[in-house]
Protein backbone atom coordinates (compact mmCIF):
# COMPACT_ATOMS: atom_id res chain seq x y z
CA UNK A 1 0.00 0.00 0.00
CA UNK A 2 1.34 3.02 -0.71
CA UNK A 3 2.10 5.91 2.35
CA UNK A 4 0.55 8.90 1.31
CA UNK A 5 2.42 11.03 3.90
CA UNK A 6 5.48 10.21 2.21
CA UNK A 7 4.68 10.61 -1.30
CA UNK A 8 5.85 13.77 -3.28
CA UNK A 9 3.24 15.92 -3.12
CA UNK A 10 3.65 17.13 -6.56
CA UNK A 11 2.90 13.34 -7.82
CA UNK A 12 -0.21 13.78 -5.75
CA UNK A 13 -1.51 17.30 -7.20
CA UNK A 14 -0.34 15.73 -10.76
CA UNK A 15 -2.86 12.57 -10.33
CA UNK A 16 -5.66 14.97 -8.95
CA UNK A 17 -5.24 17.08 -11.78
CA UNK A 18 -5.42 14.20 -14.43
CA UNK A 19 -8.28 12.43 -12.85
CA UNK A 20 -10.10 15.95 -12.42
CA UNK A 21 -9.80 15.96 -16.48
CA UNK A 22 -11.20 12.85 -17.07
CA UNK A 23 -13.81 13.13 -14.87
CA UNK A 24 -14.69 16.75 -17.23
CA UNK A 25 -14.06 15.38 -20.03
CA UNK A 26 -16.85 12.63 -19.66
CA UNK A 27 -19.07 14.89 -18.09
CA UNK A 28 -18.78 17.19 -21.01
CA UNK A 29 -19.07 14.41 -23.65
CA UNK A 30 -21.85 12.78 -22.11
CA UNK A 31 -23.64 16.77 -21.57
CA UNK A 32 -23.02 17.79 -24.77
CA UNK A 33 -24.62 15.26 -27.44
CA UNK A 34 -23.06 16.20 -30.77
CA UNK A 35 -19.69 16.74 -30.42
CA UNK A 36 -17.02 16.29 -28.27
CA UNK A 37 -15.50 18.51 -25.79
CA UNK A 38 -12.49 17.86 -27.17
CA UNK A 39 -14.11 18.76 -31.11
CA UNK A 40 -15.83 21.66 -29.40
CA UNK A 41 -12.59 23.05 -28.19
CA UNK A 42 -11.27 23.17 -31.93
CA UNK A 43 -14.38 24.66 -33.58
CA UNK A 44 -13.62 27.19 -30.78
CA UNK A 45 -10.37 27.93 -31.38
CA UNK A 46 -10.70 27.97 -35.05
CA UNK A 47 -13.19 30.62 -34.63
CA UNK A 48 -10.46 32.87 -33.12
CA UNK A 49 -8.33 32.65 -36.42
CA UNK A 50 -9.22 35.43 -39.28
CA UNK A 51 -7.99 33.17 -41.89
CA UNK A 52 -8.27 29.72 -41.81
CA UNK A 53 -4.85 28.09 -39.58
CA UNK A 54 -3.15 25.61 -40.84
CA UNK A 55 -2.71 22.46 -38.65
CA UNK A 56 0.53 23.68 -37.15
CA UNK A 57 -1.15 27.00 -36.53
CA UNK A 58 -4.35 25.18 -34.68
CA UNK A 59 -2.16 22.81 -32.63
């Protein structure tokens, strides 16, 4: 088992974080119906370009 107390706490905040964004993630997916949250973030930020991006641009 592991000891908590003596773990690096940045190993802990690191796993919190990740399973915090999975935990979104479905949420979002499941909310949302038609896309993705992941596809919704990309129609998103394509709507901030004046010009369509190429995909080096977008990423």
């Amino acid at each position: 088992m592991y000891d908590f107390e003596k773990m690096d706490k940045r190993l802990i905040i690191f796993a919190n974080v990740f399973l915090l964004s999975n935990r979104l993630q479905t949420i979002l997916d499941r909310e949302m119906g038609e896309v993705t949250s992941k596809q919704w973030l990309v129609l998103v930020m394509l709507g901030m370009f004046d010009e369509p991006p190429t995909l080096k641009e977008l990423a």
